[in-house]
Structure formats: C-alpha cells, structure tokens
Protein backbone atom coordinates (compact mmCIF):
# COMPACT_ATOMS: atom_id res chain seq x y z
CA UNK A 1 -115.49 16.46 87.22
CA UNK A 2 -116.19 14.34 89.71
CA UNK A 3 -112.71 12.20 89.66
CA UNK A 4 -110.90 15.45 89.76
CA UNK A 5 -112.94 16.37 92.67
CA UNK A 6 -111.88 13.34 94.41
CA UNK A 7 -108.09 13.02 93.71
CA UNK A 8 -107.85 16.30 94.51
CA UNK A 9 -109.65 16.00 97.96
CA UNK A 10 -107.45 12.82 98.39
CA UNK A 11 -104.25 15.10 98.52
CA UNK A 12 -105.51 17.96 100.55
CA UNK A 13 -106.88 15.81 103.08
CA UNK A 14 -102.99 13.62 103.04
CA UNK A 15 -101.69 16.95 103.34
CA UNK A 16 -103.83 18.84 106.23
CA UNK A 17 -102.70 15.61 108.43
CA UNK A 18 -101.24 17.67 111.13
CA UNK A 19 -98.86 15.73 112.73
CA UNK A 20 -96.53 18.38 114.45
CA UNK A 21 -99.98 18.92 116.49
CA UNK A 22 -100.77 15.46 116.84
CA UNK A 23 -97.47 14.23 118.31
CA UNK A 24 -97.11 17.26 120.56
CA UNK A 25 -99.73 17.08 122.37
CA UNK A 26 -99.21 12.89 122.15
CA UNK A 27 -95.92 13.19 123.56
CA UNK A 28 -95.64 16.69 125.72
CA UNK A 29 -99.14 17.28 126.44
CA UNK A 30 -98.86 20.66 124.80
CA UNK A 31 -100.12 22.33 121.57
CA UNK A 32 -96.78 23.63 119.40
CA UNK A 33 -98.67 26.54 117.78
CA UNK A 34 -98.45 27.59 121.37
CA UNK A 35 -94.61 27.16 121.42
CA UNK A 36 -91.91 28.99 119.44
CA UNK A 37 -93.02 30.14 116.25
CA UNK A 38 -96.14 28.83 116.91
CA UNK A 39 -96.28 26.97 113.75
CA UNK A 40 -96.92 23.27 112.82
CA UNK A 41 -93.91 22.53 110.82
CA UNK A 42 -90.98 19.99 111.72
CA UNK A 43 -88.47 23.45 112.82
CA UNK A 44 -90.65 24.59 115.32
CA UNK A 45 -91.68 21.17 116.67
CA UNK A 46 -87.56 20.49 117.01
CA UNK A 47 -86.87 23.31 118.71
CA UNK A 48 -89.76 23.37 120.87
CA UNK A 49 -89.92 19.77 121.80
CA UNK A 50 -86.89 18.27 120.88
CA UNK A 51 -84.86 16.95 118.09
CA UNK A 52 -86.93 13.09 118.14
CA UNK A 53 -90.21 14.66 117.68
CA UNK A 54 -89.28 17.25 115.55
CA UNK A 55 -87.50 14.16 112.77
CA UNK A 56 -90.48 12.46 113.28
CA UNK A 57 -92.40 15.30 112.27
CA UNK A 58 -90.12 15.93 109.26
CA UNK A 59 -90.46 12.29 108.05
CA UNK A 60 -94.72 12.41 108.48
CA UNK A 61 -94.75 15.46 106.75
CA UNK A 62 -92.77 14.64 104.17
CA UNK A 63 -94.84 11.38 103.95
CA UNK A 64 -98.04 13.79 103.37
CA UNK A 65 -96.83 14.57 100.34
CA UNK A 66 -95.33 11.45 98.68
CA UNK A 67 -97.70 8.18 99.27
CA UNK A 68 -100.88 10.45 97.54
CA UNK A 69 -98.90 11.50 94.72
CA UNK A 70 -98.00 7.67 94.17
CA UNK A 71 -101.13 6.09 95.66
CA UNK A 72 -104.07 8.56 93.93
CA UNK A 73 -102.48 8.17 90.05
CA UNK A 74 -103.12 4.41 90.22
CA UNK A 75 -106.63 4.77 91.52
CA UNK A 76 -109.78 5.02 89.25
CA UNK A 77 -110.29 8.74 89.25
CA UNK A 78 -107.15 9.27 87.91
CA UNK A 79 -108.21 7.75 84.45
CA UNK A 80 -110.59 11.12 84.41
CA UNK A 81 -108.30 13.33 85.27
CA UNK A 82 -107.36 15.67 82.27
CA UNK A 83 -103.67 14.92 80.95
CA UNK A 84 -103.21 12.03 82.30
CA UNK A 85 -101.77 10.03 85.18
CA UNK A 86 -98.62 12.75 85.26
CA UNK A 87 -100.76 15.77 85.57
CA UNK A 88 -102.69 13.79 87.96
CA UNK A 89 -100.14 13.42 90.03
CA UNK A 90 -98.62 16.85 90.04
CA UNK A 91 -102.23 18.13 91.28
CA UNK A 92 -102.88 16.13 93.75
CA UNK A 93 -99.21 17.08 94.92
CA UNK A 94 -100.39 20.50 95.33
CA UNK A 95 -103.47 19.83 96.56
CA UNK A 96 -101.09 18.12 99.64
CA UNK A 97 -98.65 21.01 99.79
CA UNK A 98 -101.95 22.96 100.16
CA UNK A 99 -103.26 20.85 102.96
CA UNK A 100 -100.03 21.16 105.04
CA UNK A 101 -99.71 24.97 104.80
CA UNK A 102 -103.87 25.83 105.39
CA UNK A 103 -105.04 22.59 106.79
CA UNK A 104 -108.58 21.92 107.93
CA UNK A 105 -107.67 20.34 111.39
CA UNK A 106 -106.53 23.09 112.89
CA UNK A 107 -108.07 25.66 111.95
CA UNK A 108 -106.34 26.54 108.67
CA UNK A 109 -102.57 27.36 110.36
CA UNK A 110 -100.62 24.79 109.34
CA UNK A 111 -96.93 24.66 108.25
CA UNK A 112 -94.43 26.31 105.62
CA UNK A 113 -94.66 23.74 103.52
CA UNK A 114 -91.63 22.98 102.96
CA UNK A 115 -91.44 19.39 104.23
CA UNK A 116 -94.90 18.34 102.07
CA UNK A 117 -93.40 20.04 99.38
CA UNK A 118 -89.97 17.79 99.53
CA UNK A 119 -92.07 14.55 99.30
CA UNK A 120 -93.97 15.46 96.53
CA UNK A 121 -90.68 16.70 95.01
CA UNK A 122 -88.78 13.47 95.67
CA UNK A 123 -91.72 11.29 94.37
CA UNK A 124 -92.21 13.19 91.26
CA UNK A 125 -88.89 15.21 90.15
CA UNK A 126 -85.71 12.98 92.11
CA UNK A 127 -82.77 14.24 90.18
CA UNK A 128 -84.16 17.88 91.41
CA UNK A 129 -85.06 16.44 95.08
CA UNK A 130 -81.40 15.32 95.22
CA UNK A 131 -79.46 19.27 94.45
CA UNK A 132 -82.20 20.80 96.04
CA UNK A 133 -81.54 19.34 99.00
CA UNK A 134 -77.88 19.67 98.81
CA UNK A 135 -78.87 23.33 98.35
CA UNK A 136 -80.28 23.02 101.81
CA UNK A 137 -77.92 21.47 103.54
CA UNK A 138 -74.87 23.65 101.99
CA UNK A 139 -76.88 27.08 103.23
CA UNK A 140 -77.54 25.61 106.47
CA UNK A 141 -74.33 24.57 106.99
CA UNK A 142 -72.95 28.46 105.92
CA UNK A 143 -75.64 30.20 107.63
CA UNK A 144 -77.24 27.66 110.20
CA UNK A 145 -80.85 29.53 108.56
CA UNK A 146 -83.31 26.74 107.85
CA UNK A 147 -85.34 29.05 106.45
CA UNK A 148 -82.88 30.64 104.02
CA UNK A 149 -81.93 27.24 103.22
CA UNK A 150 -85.44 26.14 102.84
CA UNK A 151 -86.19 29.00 100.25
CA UNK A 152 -83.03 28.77 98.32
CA UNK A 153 -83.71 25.21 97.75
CA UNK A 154 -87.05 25.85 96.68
CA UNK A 155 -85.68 28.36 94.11
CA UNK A 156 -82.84 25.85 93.05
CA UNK A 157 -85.92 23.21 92.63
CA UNK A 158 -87.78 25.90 90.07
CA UNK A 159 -84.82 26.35 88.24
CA UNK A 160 -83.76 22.73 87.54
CA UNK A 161 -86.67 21.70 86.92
CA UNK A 162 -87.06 24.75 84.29
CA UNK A 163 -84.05 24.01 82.41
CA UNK A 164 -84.54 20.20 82.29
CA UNK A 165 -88.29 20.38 81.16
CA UNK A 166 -89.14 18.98 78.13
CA UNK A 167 -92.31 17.34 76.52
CA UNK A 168 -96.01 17.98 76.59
CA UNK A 169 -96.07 18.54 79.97
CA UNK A 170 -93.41 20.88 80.51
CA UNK A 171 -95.22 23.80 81.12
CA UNK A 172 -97.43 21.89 84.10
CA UNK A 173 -94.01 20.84 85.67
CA UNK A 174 -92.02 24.35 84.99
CA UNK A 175 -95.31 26.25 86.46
CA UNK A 176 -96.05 23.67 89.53
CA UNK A 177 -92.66 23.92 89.94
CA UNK A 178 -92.71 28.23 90.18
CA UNK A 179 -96.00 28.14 92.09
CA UNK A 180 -94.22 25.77 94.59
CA UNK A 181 -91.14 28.28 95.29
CA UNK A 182 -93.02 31.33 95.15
CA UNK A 183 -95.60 29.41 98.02
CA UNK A 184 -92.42 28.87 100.05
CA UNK A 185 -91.01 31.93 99.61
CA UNK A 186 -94.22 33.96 100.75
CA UNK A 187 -94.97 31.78 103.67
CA UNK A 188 -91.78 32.66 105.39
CA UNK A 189 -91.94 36.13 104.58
CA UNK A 190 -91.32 36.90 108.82
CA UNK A 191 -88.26 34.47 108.23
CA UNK A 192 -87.35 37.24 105.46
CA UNK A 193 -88.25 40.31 107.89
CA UNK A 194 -86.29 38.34 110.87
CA UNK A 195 -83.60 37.74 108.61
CA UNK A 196 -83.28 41.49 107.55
CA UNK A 197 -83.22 42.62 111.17
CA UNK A 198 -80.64 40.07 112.17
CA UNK A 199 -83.37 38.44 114.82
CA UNK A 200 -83.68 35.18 112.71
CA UNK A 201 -82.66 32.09 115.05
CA UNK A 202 -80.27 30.02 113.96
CA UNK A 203 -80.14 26.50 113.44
CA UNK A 204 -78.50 24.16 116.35
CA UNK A 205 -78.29 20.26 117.16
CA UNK A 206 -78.27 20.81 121.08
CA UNK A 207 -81.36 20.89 123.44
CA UNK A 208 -84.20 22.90 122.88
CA UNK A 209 -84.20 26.69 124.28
C-alpha cells in the first residue's frame, strides 16, 4: 500500500508544479491567475504574457506529465504496484493530470489539463498522441478555438485508444482514457458556455491584448 502511496504522490506532486505561476511572476512580476482567464495553463499565460512564456509553459507542462510516467515505473515502488509496471504508469499519469488541474501550490486552481494530459498521452499511447494532435491543430486552424480543439482532441484520444485496445489491460487504458476526456471536457465547461454565446476568444499569433 505503501508503494502505491508513493508513485502516486510522485505524479501528483510532478503534476501540481505550477509553472505558468512560476515563470510569470519570474519574468513579468505578475501572478497570471490575475490576468485573462485567470488560469494557470499555457493559453492564458500566451495571451497574457506573450507567446515565449506561454511555449515555455506548454513544453513544462507537458513535461509534468511525461518524465513521472517514465521515471516512477522503473523505480522500486512500482514492483508493488498492482498490474504491473503498465498500470503503474497509467496511474501515476493521472495522478499528474490531477496535480496540474487542482494543484497544491496554489491553492488548488491550477490548469485545464490539457497540456499534462498530452505528455502523459505521448509517453504512454504515441500513435494516439500523434491524430490527436492533428485533431487539434485541424480545429484550430477551422475555428482558431483552442479550447474546442483541445476537447475534440481529447475525445479523438478516447476513441482511438477504444478501438485499438486490446489485452489484459484494455479496460485500464479504454477507462483512463474516458476519464481523461470527460476531465477535459468538464474543466472547460465556461469555454463551452463562451462558445455557445459567441464570446469565446479566438486563437491569434500576434501580441498579447
């Protein structure tokens, strides 16, 4: 009980890191649940403080999520860990999507998710990283809505990964991968209000507003 404990805590912990915080108030000198949206996540930071600090953001985050789902598996408490190194490694990836949306360090507001959620994705499910992301980049390119592009490619994610399950642990992956969508979906349910009104902001390279 103990090792589960512990890898779990491990990914949380990765995943409350909250660097959209961090490097705003490294960098501006100003808190970014202050600015914008007022959340933590890589959009907000880019279009409060600018397109550098908001990639950097993106890459961190997505960081979050990918070294503890490859570090924690090879570690001792992982031999503990019920089902093995795989279902080790999908937990702790939730632990860290988790972390980033309710994290500890600042006072449980943290992001959508969506960028954790991508690194665990690309570390544990690749072939679904890869469409799910070209889901993304197709709706944003339509709509110019990261958040309708971030929810349809956590839908797209659920399905592939659905169809293409197979083995012992298919019904771990098919439900981590249904948990994860329906997470993203419900933690930009203002995107979804915004979005019904019209009001949602659209996505733009130029300098922030």
């Amino acid at each position: 009980m103990g090792a589960i404990v512990a890898a779990l805590a491990i990914g949380y912990v990765c995943g409350s890191l909250p660097w959209g915080l961090w490097l705003g108030r490294a960098f501006r000198g100003v808190d970014v649940r202050t600015l914008g949206s007022g959340n933590l996540g890589a959009t907000n930071v880019f279009r409060s403080l600018g397109r550098g600090l908001g990639l950097l953001t993106l890459v961190l985050d997505m960081l979050k999520g990918t070294v503890p789902v490859v570090i924690v598996p090879r570690l001792d408490v992982a031999a503990a860990f019920p089902g093995g190194t795989g279902a080790c490694a999908i937990s702790v990836g939730a632990a860290a999507i988790l972390g980033h949306m309710f994290t500890f360090l600042a006072g449980f507001r943290g992001g959508k998710g969506v960028a954790t959620a991508a690194g665990v994705v690309l570390a544990l499910f690749p072939a679904a990283f890869g469409i799910a992301v070209l889901v993304f980049v197709l709706t944003v390119a339509v709509s110019r809505y990261i958040s309708l592009g971030s929810m349809l490619a956590a839908v797209a994610f659920a399905v592939i990964v659905a169809v293409g399950a197979r083995g012992a642990e298919a019904p771990l992956r098919i439900g981590f991968s249904v948990v994860v969508a329906l997470l993203v979906i419900a933690r930009h349910h203002e995107n979804i209000r915004r979005l019904a009104r019209g009001e949602e902001r659209r996505f733009s390279w130029g300098r922030p507003r």
